[in-house]
C-alpha atoms as a PDB file:
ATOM      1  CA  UNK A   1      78.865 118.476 104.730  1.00  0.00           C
ATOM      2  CA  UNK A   2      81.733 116.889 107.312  1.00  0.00           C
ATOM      3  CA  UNK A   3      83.430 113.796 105.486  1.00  0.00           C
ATOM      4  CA  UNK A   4      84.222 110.444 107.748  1.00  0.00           C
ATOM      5  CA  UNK A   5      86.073 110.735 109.926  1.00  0.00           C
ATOM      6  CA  UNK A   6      88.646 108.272 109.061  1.00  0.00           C
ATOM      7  CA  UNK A   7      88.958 109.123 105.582  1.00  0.00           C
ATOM      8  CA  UNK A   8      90.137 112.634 106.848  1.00  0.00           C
ATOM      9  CA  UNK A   9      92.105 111.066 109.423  1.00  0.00           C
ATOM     10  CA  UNK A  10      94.127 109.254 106.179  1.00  0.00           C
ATOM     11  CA  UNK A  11      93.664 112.172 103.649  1.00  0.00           C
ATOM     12  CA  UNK A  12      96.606 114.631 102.268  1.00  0.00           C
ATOM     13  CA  UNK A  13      95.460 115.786  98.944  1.00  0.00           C
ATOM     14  CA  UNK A  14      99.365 116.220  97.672  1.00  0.00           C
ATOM     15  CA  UNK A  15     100.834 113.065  98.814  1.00  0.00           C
ATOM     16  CA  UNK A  16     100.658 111.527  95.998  1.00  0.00           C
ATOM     17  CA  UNK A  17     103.180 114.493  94.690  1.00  0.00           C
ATOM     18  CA  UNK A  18     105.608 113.969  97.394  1.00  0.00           C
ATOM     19  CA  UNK A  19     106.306 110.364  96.854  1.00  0.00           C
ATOM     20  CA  UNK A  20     107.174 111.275  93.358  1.00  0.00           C
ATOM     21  CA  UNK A  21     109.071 113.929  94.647  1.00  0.00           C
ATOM     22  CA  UNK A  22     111.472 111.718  96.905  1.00  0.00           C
ATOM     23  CA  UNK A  23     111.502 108.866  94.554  1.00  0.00           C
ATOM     24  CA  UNK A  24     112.733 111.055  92.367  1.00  0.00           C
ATOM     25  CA  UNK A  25     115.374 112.647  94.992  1.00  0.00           C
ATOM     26  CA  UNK A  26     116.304 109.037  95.395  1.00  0.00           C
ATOM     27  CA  UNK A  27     117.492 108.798  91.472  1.00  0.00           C
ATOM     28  CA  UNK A  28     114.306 106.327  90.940  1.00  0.00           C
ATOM     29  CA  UNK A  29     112.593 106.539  87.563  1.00  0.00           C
ATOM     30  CA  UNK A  30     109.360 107.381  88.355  1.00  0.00           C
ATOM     31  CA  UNK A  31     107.989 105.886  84.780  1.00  0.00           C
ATOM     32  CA  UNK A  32     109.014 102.646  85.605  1.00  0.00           C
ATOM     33  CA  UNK A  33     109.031 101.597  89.684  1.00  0.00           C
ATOM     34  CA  UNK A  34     109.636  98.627  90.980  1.00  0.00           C
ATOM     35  CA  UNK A  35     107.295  97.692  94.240  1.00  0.00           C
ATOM     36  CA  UNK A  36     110.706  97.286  95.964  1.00  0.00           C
ATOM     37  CA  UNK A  37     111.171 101.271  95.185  1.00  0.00           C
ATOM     38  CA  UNK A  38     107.841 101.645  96.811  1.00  0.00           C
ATOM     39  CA  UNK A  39     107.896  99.827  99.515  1.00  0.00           C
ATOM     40  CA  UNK A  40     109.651 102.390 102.535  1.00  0.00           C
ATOM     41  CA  UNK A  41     105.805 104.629 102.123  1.00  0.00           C
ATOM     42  CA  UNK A  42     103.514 102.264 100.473  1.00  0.00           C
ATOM     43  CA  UNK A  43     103.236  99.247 103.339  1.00  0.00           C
ATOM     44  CA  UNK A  44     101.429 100.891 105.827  1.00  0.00           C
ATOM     45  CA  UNK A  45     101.264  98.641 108.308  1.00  0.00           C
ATOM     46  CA  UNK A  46     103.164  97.204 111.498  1.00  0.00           C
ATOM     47  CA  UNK A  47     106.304  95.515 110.022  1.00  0.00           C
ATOM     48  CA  UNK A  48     105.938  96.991 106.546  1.00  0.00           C
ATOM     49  CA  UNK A  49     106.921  94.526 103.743  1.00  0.00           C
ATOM     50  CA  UNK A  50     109.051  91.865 106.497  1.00  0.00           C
ATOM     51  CA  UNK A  51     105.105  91.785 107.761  1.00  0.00           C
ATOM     52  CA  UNK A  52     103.940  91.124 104.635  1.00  0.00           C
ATOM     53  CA  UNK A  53     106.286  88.358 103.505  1.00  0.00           C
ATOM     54  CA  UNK A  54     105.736  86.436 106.232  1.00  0.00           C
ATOM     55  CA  UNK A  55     101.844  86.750 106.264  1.00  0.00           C
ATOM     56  CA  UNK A  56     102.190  85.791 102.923  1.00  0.00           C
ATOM     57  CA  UNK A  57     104.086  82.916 103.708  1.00  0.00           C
ATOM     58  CA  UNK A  58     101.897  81.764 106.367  1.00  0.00           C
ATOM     59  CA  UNK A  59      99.035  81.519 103.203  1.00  0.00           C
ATOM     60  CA  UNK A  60     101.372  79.747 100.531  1.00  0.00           C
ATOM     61  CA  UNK A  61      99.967  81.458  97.243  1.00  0.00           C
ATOM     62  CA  UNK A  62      99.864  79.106  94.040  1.00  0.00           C
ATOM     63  CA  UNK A  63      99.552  81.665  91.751  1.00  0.00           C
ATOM     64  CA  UNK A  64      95.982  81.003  90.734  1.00  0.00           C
ATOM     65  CA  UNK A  65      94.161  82.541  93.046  1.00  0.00           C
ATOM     66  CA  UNK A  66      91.806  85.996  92.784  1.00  0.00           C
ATOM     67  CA  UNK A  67      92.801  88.124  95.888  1.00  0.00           C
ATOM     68  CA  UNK A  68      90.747  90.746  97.538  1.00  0.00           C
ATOM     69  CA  UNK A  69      93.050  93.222  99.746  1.00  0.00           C
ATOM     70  CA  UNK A  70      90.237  95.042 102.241  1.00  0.00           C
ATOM     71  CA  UNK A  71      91.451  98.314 103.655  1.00  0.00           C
ATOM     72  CA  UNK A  72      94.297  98.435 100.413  1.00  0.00           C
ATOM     73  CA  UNK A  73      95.791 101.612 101.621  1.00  0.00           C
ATOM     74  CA  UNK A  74      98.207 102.618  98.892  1.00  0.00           C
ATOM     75  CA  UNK A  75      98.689  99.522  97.500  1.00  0.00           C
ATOM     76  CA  UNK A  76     101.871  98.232  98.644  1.00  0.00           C
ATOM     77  CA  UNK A  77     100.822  94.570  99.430  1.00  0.00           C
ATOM     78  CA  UNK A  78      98.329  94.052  96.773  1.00  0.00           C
ATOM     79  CA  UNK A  79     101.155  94.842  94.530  1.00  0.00           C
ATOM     80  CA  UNK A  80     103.604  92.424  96.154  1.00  0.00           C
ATOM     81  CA  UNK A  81     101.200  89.890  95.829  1.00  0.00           C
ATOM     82  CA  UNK A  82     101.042  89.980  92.346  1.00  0.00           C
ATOM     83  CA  UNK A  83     104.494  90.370  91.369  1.00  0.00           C
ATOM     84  CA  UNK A  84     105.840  87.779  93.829  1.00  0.00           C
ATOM     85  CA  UNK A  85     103.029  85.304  93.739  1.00  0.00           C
ATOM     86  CA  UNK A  86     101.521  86.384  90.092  1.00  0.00           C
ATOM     87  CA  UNK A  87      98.028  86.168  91.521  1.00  0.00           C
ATOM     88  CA  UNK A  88      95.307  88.835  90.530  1.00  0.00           C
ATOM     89  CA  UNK A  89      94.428  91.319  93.399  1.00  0.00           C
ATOM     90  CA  UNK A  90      91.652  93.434  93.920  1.00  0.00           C
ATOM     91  CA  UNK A  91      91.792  96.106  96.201  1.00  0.00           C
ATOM     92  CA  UNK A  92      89.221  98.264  97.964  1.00  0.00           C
ATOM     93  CA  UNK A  93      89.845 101.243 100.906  1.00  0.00           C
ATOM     94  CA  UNK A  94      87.381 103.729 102.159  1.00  0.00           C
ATOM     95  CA  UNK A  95      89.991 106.681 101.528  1.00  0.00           C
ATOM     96  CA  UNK A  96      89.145 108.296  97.428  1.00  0.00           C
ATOM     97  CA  UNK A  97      92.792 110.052  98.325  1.00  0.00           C
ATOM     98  CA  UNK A  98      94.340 106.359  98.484  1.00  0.00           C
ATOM     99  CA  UNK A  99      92.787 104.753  95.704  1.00  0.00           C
ATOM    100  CA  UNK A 100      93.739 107.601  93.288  1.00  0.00           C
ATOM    101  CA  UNK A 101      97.330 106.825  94.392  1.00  0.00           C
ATOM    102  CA  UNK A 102      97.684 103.410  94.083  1.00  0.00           C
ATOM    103  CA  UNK A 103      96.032 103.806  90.817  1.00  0.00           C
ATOM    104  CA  UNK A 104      98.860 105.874  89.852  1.00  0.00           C
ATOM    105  CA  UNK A 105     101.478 103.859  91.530  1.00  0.00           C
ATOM    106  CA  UNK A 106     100.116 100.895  90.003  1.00  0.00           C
ATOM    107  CA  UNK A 107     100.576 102.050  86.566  1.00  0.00           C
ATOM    108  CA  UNK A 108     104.012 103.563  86.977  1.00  0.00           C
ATOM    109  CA  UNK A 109     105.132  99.523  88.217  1.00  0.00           C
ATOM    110  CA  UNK A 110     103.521  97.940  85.227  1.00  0.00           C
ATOM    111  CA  UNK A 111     101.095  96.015  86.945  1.00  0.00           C
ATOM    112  CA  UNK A 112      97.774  97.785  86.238  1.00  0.00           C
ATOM    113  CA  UNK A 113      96.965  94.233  84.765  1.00  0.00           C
ATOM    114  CA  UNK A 114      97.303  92.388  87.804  1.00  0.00           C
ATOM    115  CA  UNK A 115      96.105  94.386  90.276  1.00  0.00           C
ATOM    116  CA  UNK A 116      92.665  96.945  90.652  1.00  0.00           C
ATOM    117  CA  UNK A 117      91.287  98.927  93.030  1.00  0.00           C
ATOM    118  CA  UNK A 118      88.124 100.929  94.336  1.00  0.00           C
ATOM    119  CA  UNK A 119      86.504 102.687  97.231  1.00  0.00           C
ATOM    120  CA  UNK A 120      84.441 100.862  99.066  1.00  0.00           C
ATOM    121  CA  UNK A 121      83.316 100.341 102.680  1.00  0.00           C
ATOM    122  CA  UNK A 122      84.626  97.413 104.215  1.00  0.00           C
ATOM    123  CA  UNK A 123      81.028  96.820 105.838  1.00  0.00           C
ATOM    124  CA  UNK A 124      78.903  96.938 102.476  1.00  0.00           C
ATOM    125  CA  UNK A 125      82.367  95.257 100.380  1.00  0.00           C
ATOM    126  CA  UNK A 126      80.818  96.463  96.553  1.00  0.00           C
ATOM    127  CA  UNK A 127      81.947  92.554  95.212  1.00  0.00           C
ATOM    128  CA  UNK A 128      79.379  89.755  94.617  1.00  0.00           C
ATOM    129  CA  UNK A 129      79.033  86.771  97.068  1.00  0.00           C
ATOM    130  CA  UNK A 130      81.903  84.020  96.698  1.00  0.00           C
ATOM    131  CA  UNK A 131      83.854  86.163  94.061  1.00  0.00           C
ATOM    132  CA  UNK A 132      87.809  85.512  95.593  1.00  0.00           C
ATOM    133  CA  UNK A 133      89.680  82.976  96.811  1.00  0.00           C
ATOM    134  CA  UNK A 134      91.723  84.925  99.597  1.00  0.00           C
ATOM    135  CA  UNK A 135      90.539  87.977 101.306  1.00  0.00           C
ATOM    136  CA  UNK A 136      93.521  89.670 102.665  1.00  0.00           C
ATOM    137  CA  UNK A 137      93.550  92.405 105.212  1.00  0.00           C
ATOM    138  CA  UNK A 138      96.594  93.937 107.054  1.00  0.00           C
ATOM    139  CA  UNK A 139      95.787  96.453 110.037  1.00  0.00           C
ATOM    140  CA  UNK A 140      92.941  97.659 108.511  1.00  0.00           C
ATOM    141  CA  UNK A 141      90.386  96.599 111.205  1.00  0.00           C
ATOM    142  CA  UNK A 142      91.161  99.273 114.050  1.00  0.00           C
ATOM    143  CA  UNK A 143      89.111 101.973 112.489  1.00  0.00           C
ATOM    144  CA  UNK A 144      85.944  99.217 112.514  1.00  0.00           C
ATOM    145  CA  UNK A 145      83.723  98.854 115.376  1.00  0.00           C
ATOM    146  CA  UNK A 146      81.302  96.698 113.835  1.00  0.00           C
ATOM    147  CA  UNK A 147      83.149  93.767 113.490  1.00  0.00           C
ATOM    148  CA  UNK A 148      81.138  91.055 113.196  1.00  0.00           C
ATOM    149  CA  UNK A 149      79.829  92.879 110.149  1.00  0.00           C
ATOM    150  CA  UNK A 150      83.188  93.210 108.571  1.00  0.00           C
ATOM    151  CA  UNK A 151      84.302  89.432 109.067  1.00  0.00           C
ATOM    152  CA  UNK A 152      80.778  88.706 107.517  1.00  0.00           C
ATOM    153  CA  UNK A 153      80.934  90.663 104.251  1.00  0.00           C
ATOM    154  CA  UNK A 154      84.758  89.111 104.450  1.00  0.00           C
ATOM    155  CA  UNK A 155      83.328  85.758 104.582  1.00  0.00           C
ATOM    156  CA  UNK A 156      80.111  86.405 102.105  1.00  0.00           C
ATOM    157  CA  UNK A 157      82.795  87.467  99.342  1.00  0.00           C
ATOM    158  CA  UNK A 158      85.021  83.650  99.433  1.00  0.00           C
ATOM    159  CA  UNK A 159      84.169  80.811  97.466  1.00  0.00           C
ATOM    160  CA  UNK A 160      83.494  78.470  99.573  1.00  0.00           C
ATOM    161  CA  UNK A 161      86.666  77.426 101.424  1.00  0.00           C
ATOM    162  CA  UNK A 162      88.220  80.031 100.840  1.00  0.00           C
ATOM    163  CA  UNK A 163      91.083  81.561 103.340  1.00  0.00           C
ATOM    164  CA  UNK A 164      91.061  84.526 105.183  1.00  0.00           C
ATOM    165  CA  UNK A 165      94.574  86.303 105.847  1.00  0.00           C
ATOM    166  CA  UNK A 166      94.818  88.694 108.376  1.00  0.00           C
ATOM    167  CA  UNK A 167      97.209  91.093 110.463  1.00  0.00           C
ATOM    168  CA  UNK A 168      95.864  92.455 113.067  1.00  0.00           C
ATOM    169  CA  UNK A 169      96.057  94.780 115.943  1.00  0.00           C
ATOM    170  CA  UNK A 170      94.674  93.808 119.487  1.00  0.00           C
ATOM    171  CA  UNK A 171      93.837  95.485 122.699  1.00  0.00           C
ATOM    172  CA  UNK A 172      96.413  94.414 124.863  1.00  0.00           C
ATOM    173  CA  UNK A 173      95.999  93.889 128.905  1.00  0.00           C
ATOM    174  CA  UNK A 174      98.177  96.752 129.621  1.00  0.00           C
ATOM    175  CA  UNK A 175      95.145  99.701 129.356  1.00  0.00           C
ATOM    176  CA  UNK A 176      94.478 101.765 126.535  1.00  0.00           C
ATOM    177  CA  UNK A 177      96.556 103.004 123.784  1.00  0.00           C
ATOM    178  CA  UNK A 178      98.734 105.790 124.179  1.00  0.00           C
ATOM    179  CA  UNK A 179      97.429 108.387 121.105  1.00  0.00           C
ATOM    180  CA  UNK A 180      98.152 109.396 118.533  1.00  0.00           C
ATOM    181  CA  UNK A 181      98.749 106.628 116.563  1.00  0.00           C
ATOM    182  CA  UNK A 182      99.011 106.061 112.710  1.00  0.00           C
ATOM    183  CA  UNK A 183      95.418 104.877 112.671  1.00  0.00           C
ATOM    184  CA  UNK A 184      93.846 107.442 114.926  1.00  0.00           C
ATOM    185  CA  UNK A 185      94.655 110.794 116.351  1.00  0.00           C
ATOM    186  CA  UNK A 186      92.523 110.512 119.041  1.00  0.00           C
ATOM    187  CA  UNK A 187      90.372 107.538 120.706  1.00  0.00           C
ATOM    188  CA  UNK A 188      87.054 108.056 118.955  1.00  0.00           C
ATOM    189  CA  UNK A 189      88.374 106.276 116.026  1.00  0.00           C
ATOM    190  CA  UNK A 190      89.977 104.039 117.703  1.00  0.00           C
ATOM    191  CA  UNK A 191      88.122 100.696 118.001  1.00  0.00           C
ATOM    192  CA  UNK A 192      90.252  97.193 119.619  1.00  0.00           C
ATOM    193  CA  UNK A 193      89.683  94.255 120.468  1.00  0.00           C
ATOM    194  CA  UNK A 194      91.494  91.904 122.447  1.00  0.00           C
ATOM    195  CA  UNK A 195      92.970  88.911 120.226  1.00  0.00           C
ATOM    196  CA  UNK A 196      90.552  86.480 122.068  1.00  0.00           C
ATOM    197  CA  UNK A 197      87.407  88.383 121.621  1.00  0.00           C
ATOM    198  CA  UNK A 198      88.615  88.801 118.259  1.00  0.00           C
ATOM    199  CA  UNK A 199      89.056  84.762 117.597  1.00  0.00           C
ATOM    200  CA  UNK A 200      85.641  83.842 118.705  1.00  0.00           C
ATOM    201  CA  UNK A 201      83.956  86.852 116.649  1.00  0.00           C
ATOM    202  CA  UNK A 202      85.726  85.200 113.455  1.00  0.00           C
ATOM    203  CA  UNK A 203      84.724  82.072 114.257  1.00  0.00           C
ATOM    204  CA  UNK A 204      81.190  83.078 114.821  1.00  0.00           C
ATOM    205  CA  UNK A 205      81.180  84.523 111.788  1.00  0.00           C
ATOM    206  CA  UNK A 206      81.908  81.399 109.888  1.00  0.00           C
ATOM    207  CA  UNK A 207      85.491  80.604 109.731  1.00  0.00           C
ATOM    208  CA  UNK A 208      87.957  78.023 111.356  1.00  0.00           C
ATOM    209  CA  UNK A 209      91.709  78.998 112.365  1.00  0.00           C
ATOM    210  CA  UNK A 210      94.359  77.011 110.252  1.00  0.00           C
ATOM    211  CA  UNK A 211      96.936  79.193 111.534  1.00  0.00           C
ATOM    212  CA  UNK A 212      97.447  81.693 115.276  1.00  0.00           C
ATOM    213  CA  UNK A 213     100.478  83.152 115.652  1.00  0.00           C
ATOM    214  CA  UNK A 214     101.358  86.077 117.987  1.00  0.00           C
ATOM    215  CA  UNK A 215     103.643  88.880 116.323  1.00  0.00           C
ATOM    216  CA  UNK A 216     103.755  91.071 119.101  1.00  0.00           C
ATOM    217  CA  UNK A 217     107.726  90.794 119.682  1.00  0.00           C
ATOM    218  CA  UNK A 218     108.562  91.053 115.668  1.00  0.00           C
ATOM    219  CA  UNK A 219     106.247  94.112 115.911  1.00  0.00           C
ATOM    220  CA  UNK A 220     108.347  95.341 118.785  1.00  0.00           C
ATOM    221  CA  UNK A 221     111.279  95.457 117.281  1.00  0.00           C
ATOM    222  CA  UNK A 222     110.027  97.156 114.136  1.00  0.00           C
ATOM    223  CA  UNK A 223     108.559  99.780 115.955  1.00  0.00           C
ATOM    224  CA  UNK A 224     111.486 100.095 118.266  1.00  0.00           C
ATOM    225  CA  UNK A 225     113.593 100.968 115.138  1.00  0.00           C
ATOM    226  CA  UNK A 226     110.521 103.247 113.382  1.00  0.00           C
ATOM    227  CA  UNK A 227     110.812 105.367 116.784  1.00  0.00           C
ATOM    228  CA  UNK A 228     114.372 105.705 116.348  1.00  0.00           C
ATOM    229  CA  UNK A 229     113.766 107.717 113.050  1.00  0.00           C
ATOM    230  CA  UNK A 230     111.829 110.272 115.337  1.00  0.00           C
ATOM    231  CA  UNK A 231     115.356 111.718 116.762  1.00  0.00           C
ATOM    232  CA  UNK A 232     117.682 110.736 113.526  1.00  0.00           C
ATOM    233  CA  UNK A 233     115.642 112.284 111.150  1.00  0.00           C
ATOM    234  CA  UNK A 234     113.506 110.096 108.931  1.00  0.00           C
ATOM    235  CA  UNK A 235     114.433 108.994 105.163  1.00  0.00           C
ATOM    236  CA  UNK A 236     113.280 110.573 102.084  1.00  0.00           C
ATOM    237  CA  UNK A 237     110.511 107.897 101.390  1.00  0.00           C
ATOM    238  CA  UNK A 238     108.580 107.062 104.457  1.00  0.00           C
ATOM    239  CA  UNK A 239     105.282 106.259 105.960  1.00  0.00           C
ATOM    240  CA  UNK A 240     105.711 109.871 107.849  1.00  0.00           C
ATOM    241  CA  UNK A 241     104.633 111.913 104.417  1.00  0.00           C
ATOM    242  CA  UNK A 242     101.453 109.728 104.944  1.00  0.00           C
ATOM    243  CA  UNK A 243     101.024 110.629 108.535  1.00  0.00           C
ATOM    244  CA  UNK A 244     102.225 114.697 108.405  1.00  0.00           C
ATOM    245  CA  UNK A 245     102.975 116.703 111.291  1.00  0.00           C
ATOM    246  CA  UNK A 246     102.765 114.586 114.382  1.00  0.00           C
ATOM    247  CA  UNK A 247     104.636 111.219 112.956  1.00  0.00           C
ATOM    248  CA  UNK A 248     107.126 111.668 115.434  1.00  0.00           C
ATOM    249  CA  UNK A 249     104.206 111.064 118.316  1.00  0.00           C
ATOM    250  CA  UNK A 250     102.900 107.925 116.303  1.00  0.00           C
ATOM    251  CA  UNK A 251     106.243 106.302 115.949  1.00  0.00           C
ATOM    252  CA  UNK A 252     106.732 106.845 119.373  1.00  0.00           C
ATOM    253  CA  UNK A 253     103.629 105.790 120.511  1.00  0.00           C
ATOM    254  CA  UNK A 254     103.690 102.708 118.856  1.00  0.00           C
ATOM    255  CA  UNK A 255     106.248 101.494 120.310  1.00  0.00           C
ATOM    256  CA  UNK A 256     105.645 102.506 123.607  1.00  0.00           C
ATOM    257  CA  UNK A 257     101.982 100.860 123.228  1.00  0.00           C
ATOM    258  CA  UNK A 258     103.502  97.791 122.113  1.00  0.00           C
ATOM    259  CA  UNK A 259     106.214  97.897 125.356  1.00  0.00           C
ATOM    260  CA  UNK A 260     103.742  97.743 127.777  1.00  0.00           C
ATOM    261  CA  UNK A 261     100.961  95.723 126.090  1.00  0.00           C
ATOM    262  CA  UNK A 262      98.531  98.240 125.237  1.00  0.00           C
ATOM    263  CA  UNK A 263      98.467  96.653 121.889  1.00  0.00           C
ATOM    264  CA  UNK A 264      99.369  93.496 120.453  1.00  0.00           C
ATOM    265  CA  UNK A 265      99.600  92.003 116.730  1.00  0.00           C
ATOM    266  CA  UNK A 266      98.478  88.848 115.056  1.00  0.00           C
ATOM    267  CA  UNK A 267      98.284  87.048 111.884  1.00  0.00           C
ATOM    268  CA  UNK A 268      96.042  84.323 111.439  1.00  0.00           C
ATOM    269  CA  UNK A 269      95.267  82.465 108.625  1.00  0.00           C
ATOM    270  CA  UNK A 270      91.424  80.791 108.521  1.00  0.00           C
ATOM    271  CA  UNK A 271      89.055  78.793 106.063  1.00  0.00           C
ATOM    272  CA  UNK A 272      85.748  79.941 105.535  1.00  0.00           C
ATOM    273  CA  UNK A 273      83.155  77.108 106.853  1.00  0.00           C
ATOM    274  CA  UNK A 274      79.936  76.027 105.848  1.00  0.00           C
ATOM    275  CA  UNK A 275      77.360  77.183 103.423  1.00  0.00           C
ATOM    276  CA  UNK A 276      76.201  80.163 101.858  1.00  0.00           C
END
């Protein structure tokens, strides 16, 4: 029986292996990692951890909060989150491969008590209504075409005013995206909307903006010097052992998308509004 899609579009059954393997080519100790070690593979996302400090920062964590992280990926933020902020974060992605990983990465940072994860679906999210206080979600929406079902199973899971925190990439004005890309070899995967269409289907779905802010330049420039890897060579640890072969297309890509506004990103911080 074919799998998804887009969990074989994210799955390399030994990559778990070959981030031990160049942690431990770096000299880390791979018994006891820091999520600073990590950090170069396991923030998959525009901006890697400089994105994630300053969506963070945007939110202003007090440290009591219970944190879901929807489309978790390895891990990488949701671990951030509770070391930095010493919140508790539960994480859930649609790829098995993933959540096996950050399981194991997890544990080898000492923070299996903090932080847990599962596979889930992002539109069916396997957590009881009003559960979290934050539902966090970094580039995790392009693979989603339904999403006025995904910002309502985000909003059905807060407590009532509860904040949504999101990165996100938009359909620019410039045409479509160049492909590949990290989240999509090929358009049928591919699903974007522009950053206004996506405002008003948030806000339909029961949330008000507190925050706005376009991140298309910072994104830019991160992607600009991701590209630069593709003729330098790229480091031992690196999102490219998550992407295999054709990273040097995606990093290019990217940036070239971004350059003439096929894409743009966003974070936005909003409240969930109204009644269950």
């Amino acid at each position: 029986m074919p799998g998804n899609p887009v969990e074989d579009h994210y799955t390399s059954s030994d990559l778990g292996a070959a981030i031990l393997a160049a942690l431990q080519r770096m000299g880390k100790d791979i018994d006891h990692l820091t999520p600073d070690d990590l950090a170069p593979v396991d923030e998959f996302h525009g901006g890697q951890r400089a994105a994630t400090i300053r969506l963070a920062g945007l939110l202003g964590l007090s440290g009591s909060e219970q944190v879901l992280d929807v489309g978790s990926g390895l891990g990488g933020p949701s671990r951030f989150l509770a070391w930095r902020y010493d919140v508790h974060v539960s994480g859930v992605d649609l790829t098995a491969e993933f959540v096996r990983i950050a399981e194991m990465l997890t544990q080898r940072t000492g923070l299996a008590g903090k932080v847990d994860y599962r596979q889930g679906n992002a539109l069916d999210l396997p957590f009881a209504d009003a559960s979290f206080d934050v539902v966090w979600s970094q580039n995790a929406s392009m693979n989603i075409a339904d999403r006025d079902r995904l910002y309502g199973e985000m909003r059905r899971v807060l407590k009532p005013g509860g904040r949504l925190a999101l990165q996100e990439v938009a359909a620019g004005p410039g045409g479509p995206p160049h492909f590949p890309v990290q989240w999509a070899r090929e358009p049928s995967i591919s699903f974007l909307f522009s950053a206004e269409v996506t405002r008003a289907k948030l806000e339909a779905a029961g949330f008000r903006v507190l925050i706005w802010q376009d991140t298309t330049a910072e994104a830019l420039q991160s992607a600009a010097r991701r590209a630069h890897t593709t003729s330098s060579g790229p480091p031992p640890l690196g999102t490219h052992l998550i992407l295999g072969e054709d990273w040097r297309a995606m990093f290019r890509n990217s940036a070239r998308n971004l350059e003439e506004r096929r894409t743009e990103l966003f974070n936005a911080i909003l409240e969930r509004v109204g009644q269950p």
